[in-house]
C-alpha atoms as a PDB file:
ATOM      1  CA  UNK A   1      54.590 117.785 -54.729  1.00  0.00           C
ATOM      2  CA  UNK A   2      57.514 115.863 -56.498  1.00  0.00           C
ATOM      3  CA  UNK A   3      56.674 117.996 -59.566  1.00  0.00           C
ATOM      4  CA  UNK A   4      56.574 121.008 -57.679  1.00  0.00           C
ATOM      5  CA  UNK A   5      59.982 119.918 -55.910  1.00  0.00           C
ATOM      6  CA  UNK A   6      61.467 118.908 -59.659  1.00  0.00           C
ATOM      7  CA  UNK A   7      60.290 122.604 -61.098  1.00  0.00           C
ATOM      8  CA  UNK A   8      61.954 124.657 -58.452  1.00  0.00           C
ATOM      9  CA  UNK A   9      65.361 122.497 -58.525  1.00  0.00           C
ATOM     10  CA  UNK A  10      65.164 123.377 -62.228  1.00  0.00           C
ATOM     11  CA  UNK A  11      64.305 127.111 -61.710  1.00  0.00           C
ATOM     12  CA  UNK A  12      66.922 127.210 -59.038  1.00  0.00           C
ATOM     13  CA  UNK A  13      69.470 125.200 -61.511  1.00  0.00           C
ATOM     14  CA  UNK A  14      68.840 127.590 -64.184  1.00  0.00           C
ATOM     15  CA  UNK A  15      68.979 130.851 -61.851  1.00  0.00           C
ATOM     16  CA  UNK A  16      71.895 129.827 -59.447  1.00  0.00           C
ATOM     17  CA  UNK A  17      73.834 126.354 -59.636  1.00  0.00           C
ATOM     18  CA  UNK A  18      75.462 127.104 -56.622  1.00  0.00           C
ATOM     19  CA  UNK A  19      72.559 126.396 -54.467  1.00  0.00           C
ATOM     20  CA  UNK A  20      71.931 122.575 -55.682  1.00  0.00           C
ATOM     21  CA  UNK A  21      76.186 121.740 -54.727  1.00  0.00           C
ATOM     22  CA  UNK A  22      76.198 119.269 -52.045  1.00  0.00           C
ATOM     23  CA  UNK A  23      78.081 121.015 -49.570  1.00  0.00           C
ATOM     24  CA  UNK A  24      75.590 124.131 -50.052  1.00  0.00           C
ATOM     25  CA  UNK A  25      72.723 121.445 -49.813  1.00  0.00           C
ATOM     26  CA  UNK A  26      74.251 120.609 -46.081  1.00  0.00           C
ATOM     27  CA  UNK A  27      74.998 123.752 -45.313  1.00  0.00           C
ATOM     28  CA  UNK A  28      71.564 125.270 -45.516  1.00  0.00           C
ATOM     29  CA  UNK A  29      69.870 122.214 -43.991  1.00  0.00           C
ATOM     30  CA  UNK A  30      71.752 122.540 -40.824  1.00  0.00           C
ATOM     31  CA  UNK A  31      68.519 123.637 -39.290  1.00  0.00           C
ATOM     32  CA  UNK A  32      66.368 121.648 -41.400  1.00  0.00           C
ATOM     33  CA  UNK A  33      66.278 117.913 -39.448  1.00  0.00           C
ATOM     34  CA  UNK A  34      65.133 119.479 -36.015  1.00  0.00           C
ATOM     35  CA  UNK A  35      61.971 121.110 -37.047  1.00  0.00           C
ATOM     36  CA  UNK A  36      60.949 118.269 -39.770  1.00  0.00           C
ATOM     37  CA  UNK A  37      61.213 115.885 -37.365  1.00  0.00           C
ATOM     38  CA  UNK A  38      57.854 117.262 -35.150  1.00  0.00           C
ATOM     39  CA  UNK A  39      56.043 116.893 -38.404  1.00  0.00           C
ATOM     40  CA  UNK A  40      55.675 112.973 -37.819  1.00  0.00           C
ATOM     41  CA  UNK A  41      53.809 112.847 -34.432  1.00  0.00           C
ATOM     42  CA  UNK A  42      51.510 115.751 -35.706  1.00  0.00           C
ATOM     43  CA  UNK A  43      50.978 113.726 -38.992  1.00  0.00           C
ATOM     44  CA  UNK A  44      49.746 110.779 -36.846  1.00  0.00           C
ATOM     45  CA  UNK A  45      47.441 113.661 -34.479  1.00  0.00           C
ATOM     46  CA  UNK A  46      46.119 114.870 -37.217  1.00  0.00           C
ATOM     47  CA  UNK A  47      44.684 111.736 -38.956  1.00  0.00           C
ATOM     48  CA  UNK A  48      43.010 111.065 -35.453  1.00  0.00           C
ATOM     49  CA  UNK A  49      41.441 114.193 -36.214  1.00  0.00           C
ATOM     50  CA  UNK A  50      43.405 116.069 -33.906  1.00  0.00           C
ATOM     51  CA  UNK A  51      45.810 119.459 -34.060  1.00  0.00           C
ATOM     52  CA  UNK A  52      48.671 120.129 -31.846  1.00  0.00           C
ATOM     53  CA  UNK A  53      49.291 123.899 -32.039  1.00  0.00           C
ATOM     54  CA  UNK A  54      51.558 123.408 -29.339  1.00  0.00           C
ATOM     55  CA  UNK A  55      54.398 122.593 -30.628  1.00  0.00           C
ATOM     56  CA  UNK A  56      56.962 125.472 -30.773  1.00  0.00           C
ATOM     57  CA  UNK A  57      56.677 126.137 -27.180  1.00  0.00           C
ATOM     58  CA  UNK A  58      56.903 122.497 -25.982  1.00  0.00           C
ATOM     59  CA  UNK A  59      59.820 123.212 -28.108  1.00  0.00           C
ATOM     60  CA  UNK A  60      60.825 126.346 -25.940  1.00  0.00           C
ATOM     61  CA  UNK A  61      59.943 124.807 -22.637  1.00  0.00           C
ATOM     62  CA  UNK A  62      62.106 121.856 -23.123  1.00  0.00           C
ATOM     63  CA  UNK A  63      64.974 123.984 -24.633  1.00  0.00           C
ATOM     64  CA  UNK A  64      64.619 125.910 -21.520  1.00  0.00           C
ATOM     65  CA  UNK A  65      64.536 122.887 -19.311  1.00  0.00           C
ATOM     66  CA  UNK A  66      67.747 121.503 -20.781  1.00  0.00           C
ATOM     67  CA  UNK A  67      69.616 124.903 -19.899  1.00  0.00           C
ATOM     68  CA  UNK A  68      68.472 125.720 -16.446  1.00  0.00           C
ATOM     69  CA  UNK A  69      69.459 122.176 -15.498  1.00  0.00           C
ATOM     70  CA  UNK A  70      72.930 122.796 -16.847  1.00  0.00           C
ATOM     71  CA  UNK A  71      73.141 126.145 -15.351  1.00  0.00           C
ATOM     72  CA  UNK A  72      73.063 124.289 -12.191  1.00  0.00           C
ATOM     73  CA  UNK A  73      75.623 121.728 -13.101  1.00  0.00           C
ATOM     74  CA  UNK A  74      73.747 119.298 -13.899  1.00  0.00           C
ATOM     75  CA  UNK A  75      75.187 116.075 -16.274  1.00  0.00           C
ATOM     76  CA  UNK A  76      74.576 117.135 -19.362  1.00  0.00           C
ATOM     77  CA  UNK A  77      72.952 113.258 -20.141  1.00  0.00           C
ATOM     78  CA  UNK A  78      70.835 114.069 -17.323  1.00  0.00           C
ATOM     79  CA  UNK A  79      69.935 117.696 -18.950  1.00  0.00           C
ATOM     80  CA  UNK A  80      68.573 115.873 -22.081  1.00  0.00           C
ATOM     81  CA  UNK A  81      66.669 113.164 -20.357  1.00  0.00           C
ATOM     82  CA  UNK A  82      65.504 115.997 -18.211  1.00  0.00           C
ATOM     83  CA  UNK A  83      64.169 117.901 -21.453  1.00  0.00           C
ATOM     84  CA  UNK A  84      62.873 114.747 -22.790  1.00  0.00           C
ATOM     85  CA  UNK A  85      60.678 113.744 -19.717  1.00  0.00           C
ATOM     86  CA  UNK A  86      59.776 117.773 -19.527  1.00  0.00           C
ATOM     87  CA  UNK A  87      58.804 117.555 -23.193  1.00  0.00           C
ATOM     88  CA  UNK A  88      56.352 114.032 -22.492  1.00  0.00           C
ATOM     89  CA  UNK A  89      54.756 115.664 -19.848  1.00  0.00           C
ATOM     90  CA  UNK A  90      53.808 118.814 -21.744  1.00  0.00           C
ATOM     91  CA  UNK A  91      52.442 116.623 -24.651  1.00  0.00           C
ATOM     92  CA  UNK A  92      50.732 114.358 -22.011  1.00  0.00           C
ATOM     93  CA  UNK A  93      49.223 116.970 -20.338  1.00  0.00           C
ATOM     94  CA  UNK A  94      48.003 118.245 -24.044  1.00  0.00           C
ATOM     95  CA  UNK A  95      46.686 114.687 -24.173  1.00  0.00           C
ATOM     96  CA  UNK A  96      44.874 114.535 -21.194  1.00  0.00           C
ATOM     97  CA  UNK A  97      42.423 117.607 -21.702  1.00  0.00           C
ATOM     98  CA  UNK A  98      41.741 116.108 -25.267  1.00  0.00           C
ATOM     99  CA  UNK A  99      41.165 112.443 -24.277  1.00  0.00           C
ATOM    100  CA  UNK A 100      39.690 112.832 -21.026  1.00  0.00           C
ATOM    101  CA  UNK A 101      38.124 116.242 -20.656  1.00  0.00           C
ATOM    102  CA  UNK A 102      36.467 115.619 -24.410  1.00  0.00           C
ATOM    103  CA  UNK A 103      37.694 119.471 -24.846  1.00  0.00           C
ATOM    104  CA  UNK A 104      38.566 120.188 -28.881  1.00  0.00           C
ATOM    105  CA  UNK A 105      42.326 119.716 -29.286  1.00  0.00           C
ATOM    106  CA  UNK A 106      42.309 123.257 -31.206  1.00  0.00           C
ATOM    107  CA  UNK A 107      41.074 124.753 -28.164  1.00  0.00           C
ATOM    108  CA  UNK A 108      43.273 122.891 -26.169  1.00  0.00           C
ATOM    109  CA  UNK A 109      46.841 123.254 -28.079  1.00  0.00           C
ATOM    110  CA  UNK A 110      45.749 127.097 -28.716  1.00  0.00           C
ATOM    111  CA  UNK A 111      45.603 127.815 -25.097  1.00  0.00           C
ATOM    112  CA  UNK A 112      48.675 125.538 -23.876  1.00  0.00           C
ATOM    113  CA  UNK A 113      50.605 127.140 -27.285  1.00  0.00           C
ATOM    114  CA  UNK A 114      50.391 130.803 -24.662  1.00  0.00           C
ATOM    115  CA  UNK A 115      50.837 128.636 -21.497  1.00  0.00           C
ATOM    116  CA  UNK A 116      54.056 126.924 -22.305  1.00  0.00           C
ATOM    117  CA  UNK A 117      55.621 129.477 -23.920  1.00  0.00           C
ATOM    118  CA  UNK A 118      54.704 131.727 -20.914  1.00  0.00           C
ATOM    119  CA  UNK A 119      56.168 129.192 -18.263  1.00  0.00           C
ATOM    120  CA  UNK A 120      59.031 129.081 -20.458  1.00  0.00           C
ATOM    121  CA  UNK A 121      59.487 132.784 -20.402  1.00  0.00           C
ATOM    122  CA  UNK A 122      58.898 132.821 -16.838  1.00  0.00           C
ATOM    123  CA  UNK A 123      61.391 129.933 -15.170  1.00  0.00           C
ATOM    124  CA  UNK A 124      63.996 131.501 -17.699  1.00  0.00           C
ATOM    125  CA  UNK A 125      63.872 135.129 -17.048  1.00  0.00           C
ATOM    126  CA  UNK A 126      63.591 135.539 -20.588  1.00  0.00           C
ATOM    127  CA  UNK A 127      67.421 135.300 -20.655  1.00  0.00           C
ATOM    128  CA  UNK A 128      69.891 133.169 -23.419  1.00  0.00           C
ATOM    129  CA  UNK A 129      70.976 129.834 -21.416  1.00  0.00           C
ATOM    130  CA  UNK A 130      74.456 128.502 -23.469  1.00  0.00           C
ATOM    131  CA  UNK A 131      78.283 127.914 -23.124  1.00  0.00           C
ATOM    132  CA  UNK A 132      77.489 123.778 -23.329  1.00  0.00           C
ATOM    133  CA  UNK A 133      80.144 121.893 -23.373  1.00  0.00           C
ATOM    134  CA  UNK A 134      81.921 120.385 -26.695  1.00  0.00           C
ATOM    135  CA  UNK A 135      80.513 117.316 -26.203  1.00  0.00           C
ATOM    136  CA  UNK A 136      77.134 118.119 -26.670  1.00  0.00           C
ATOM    137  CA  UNK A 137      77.678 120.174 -29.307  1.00  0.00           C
ATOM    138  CA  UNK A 138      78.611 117.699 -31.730  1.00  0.00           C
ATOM    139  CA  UNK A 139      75.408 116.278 -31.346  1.00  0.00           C
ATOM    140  CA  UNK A 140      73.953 118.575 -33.829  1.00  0.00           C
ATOM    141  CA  UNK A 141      77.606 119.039 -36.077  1.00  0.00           C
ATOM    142  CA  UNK A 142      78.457 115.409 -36.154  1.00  0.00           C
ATOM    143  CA  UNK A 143      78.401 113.029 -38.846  1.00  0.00           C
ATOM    144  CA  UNK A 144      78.254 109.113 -39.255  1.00  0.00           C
ATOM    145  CA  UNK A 145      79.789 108.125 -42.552  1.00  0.00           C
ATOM    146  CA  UNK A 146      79.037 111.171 -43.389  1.00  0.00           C
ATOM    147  CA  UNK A 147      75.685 111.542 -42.629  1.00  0.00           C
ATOM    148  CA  UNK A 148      74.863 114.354 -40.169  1.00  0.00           C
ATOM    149  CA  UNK A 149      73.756 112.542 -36.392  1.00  0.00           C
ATOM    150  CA  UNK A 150      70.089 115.070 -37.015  1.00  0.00           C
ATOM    151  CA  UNK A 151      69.354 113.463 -40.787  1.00  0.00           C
ATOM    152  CA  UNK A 152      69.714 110.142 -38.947  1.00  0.00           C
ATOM    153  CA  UNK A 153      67.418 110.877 -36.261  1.00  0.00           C
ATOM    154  CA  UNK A 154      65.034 112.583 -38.345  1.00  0.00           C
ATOM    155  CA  UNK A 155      65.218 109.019 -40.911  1.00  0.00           C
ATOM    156  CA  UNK A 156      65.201 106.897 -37.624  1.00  0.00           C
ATOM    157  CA  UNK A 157      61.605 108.925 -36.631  1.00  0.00           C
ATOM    158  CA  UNK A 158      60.189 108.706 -40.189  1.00  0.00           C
ATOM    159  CA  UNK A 159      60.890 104.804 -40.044  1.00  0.00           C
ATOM    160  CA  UNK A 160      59.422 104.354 -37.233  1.00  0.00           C
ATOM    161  CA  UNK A 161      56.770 106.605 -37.884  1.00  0.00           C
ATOM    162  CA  UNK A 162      55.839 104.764 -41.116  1.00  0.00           C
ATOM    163  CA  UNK A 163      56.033 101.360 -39.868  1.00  0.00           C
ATOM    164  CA  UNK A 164      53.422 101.812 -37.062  1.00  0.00           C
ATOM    165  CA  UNK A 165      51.240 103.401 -39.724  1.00  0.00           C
ATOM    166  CA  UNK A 166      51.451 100.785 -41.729  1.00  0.00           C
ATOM    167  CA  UNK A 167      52.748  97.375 -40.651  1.00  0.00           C
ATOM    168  CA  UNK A 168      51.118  97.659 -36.779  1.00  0.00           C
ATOM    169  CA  UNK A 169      47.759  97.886 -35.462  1.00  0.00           C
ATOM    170  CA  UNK A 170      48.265 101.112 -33.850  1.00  0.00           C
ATOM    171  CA  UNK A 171      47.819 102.570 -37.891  1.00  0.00           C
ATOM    172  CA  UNK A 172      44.703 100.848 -38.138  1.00  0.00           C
ATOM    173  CA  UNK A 173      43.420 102.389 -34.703  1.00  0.00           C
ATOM    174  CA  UNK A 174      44.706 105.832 -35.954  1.00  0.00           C
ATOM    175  CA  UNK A 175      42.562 106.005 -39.460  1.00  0.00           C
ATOM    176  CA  UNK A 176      39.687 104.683 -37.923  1.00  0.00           C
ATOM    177  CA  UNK A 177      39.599 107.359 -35.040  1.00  0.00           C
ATOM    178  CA  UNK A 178      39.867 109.304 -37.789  1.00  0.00           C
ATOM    179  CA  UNK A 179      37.145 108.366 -39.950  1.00  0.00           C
ATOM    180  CA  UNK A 180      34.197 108.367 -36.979  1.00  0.00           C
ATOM    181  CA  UNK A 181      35.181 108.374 -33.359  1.00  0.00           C
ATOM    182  CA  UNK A 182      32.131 106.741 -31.985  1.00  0.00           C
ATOM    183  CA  UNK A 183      32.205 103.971 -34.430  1.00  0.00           C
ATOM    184  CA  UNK A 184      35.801 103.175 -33.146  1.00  0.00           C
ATOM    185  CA  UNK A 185      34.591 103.185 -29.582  1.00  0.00           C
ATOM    186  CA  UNK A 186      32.407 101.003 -30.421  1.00  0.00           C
ATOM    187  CA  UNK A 187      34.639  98.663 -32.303  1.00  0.00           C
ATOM    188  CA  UNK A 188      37.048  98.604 -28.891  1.00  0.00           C
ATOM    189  CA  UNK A 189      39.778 100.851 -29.790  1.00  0.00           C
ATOM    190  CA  UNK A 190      41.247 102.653 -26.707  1.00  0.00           C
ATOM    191  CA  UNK A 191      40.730 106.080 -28.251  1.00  0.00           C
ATOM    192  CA  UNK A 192      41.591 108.009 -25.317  1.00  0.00           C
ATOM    193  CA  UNK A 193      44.827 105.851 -24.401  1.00  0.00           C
ATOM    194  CA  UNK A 194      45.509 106.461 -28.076  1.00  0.00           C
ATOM    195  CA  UNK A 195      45.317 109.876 -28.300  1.00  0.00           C
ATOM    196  CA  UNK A 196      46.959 110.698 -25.154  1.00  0.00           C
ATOM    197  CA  UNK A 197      49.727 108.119 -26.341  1.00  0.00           C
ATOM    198  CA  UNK A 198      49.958 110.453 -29.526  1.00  0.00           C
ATOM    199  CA  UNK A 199      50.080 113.474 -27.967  1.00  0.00           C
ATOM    200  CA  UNK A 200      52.728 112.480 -25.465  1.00  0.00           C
ATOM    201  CA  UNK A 201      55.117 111.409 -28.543  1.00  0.00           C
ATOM    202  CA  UNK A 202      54.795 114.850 -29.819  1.00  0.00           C
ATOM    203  CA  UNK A 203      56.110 116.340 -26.406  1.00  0.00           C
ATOM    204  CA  UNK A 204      58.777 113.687 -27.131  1.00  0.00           C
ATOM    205  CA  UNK A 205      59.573 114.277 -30.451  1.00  0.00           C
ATOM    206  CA  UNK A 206      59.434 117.646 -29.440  1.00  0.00           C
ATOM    207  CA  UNK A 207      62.109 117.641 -26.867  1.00  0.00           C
ATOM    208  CA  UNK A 208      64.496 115.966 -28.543  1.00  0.00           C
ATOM    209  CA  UNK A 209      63.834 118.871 -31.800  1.00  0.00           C
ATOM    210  CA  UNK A 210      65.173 121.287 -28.642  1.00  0.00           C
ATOM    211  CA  UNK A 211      67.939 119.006 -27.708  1.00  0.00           C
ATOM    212  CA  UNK A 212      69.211 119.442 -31.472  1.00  0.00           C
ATOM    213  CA  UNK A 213      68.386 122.849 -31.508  1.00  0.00           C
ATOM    214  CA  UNK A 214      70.059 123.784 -28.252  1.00  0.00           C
ATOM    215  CA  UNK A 215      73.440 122.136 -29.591  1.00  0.00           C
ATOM    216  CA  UNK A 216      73.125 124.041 -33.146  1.00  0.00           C
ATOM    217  CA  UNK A 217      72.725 127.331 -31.716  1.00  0.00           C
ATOM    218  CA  UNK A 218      74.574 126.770 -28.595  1.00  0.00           C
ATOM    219  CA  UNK A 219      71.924 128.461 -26.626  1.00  0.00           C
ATOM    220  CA  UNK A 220      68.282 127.800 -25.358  1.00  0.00           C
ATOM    221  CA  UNK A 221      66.012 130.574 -25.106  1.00  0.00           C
ATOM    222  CA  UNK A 222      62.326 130.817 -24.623  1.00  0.00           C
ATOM    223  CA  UNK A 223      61.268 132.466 -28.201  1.00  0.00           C
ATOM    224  CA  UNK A 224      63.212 128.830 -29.732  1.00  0.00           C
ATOM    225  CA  UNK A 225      60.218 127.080 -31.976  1.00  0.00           C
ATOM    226  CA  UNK A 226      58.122 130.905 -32.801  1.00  0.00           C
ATOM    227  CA  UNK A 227      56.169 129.783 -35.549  1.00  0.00           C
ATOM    228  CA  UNK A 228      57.256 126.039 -35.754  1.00  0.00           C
ATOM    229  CA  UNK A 229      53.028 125.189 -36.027  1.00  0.00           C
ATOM    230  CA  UNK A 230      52.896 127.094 -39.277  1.00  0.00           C
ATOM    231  CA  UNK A 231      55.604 125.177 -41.004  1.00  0.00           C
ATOM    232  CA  UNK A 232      54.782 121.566 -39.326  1.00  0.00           C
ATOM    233  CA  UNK A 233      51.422 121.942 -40.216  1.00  0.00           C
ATOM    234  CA  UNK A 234      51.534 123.100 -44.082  1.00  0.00           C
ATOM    235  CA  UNK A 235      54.139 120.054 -43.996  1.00  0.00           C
ATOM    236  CA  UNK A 236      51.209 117.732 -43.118  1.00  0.00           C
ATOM    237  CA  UNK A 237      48.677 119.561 -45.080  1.00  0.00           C
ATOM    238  CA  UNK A 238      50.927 119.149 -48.064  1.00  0.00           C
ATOM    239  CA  UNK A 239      51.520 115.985 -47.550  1.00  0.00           C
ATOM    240  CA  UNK A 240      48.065 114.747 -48.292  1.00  0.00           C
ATOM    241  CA  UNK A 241      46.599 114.842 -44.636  1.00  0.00           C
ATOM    242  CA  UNK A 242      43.085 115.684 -44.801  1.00  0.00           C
ATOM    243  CA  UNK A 243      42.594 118.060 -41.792  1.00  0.00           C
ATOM    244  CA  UNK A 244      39.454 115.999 -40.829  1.00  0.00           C
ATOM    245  CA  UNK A 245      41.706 112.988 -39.876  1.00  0.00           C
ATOM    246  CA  UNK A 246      41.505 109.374 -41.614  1.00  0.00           C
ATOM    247  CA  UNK A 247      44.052 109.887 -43.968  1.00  0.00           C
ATOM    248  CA  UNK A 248      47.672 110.535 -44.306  1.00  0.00           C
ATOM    249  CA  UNK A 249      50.980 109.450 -45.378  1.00  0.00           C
ATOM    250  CA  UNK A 250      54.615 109.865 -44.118  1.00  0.00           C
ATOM    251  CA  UNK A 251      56.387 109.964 -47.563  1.00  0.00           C
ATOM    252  CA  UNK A 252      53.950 112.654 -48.298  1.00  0.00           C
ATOM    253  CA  UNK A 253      54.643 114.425 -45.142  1.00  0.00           C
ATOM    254  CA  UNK A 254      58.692 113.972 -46.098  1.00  0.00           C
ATOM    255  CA  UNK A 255      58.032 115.151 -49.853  1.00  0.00           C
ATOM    256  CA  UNK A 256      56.202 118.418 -48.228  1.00  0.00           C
ATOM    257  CA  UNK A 257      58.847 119.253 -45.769  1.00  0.00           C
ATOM    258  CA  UNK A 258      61.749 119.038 -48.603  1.00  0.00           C
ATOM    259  CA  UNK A 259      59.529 121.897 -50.399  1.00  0.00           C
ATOM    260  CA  UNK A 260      59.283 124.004 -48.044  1.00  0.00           C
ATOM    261  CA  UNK A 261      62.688 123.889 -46.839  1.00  0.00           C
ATOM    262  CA  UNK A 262      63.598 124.471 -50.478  1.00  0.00           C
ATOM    263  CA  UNK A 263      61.318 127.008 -50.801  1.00  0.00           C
ATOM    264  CA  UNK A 264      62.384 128.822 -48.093  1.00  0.00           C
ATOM    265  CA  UNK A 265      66.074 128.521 -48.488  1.00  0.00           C
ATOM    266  CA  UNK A 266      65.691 129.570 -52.249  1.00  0.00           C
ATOM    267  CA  UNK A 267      64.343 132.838 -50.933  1.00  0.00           C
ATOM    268  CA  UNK A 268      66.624 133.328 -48.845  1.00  0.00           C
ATOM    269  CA  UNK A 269      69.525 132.174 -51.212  1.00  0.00           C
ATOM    270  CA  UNK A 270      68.175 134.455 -53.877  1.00  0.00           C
ATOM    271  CA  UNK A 271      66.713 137.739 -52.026  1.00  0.00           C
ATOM    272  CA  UNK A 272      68.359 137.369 -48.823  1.00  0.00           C
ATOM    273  CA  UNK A 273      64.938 138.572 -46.706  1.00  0.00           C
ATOM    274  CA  UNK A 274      63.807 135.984 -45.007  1.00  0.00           C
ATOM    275  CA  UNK A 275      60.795 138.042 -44.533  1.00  0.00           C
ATOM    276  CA  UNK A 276      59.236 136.298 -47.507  1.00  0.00           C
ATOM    277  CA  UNK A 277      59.815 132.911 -46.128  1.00  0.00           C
ATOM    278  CA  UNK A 278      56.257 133.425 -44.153  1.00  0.00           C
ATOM    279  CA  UNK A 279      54.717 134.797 -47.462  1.00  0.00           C
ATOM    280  CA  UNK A 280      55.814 131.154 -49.258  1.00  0.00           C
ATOM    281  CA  UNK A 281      54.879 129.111 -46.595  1.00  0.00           C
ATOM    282  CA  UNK A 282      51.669 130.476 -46.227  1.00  0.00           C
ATOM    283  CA  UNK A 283      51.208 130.445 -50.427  1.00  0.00           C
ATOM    284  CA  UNK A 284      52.380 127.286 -50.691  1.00  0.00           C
ATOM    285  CA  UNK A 285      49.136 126.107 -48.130  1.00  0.00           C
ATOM    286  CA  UNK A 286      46.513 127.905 -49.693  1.00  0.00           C
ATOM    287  CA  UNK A 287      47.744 126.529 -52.991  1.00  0.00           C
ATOM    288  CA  UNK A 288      47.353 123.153 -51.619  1.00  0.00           C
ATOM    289  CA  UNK A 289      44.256 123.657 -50.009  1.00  0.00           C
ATOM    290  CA  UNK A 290      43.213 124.600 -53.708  1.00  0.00           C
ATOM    291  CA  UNK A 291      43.891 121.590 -55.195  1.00  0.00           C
ATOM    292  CA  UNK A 292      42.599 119.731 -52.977  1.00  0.00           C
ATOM    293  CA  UNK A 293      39.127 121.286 -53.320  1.00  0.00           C
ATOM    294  CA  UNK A 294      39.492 121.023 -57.449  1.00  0.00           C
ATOM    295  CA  UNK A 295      40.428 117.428 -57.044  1.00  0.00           C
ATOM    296  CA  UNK A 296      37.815 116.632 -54.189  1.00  0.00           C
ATOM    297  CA  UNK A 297      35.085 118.604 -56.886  1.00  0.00           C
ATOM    298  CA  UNK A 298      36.360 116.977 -59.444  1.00  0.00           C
ATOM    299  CA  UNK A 299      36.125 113.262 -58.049  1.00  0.00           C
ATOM    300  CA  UNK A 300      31.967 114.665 -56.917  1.00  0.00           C
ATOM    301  CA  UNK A 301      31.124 115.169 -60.598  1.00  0.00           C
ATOM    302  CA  UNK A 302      32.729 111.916 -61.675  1.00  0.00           C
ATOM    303  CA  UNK A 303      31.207 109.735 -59.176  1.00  0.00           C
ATOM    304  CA  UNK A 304      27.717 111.688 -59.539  1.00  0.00           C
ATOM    305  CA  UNK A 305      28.068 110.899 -63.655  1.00  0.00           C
ATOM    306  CA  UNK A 306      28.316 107.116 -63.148  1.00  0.00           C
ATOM    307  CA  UNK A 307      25.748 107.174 -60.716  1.00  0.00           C
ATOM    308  CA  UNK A 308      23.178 108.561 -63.498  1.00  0.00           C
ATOM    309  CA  UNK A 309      24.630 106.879 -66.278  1.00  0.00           C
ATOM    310  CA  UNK A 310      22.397 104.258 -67.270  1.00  0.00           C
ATOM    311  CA  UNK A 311      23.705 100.854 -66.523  1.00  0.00           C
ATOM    312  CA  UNK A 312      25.369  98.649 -69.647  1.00  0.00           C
END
């Protein structure tokens, strides 16, 4: 992916320089550090061996939460914590039917992906909530030392992300749910507790995504988050996730999401239809899913080769 990211900076270097300024950089990544953010949690679900296909309308719902709540003059601290604990609840309830009902988490996320976004459609009216005050709109247009407040959420996230993954046991637990279920059950890891713990963080992670988004766009609707699954996911893929759980890796997951915000923004930058950005997401996963089945073949033949060379 770092090649890939280093041959399209070039292409884009060669065809406009424009695009790689800083201030164009910040610019088109306004609504970049939302979005990305969700990828962590559903990096973590899907090394359990998990999918949360829920995302853009726990996304909506929360969004929507935040709005109605202000509409009825609500503090607008208490509207965010009110989308936050909407947001857990959603993810926990996601949680639940996968840890507890044993029902497949595809199953699951595909039928609360209609739900939510139906309930959010619903308690709404389908109308644009906004006119927030100035407040919380710096939340999304604020910087700290020049850093925009999003980029340091979304770094916050990945830190903490990476360090459970790696320095706590609650990494270990996740790759070995990953690799075989039973055997972890077995070995005393709460699997259930887990998984509706990691489910729950994405409704979290999720709400605050449609906090940010809310104060960038200075509106909440119900169709916020259409088609957040499709980028999140190729994010993860990408990133080295194998989509049968056990393995993953946050810097991967980071690397990913800088492409195909790149990608996308290039397209846009370049062509100015950002009906292709669907047509290079959706390349740039079956390309990946290519490689991965070369390399995967590729590491078959090797290992079958020592195993009938004669021994030295």
């Amino acid at each position: 992916m770092l090649i890939l990211l280093i041959l399209l900076m070039t292409a884009a270097y060669f065809v406009d320089p424009r695009f790689l300024t800083i201030r164009s950089q910040l610019f088109l990544s306004s609504d970049f550090w939302a979005s990305a953010m969700i990828a962590v949690p559903m990096l973590l679900i899907v090394m359990t061996g998990g999918i949360d296909l829920s995302v853009g309308s726990m996304v909506a719902f929360s969004a929507v939460t935040l709005g109605l709540l202000f509409e009825r003059h609500v503090n607008i601290i208490l509207c965010c914590a009110g989308s936050l604990i909407a947001g857990s609840i959603l993810g926990l309830v996601n949680g639940w039917f996968v840890a507890k009902m044993k029902i497949h988490p595809l199953i699951v996320t595909l039928a609360t992906l209609a739900v939510y976004r139906g309930l959010a459609e619903g308690v709404s009216t389908d109308r644009s909530l906004s006119k927030y005050p100035d407040s919380f709109l710096n939340l999304s247009q604020g910087t700290v030392f020049g850093v925009p407040i999003p980029a340091i959420i979304f770094g916050t996230i990945v830190a903490v992300g990476w360090f459970a993954l790696n320095k706590l046991r609650l990494g270990r637990w996740i790759v070995a749910t990953g690799y075989g279920e039973t055997a972890s059950l077995f070995s005393g890891i709460p699997v259930g507790r887990l998984k509706m713990l990691l489910y729950g963080l994405s409704g979290l992670v999720c709400a605050v995504a449609a906090i940010l988004m809310v104060s960038h766009n200075n509106s909440a609707k119900a169709d916020m988050g259409v088609g957040l699954e499709l980028n999140v996911l190729t994010a993860v893929v990408l990133g080295g996730a194998s989509i049968e759980g056990g393995t993953g890796n946050i810097i991967g997951v980071v690397l990913g999401l800088i492409l195909i915000h790149e990608s996308q923004q290039f397209v846009s930058w370049q062509w100015q239809q950002n009906e292709l950005n669907q047509i290079v997401v959706g390349g740039l996963l079956i390309f990946t899913l290519l490689v991965e089945r070369f390399v995967s073949y590729r590491k078959t033949v090797l290992r079958r080769k020592l195993h009938e060379s004669p021994a030295t």
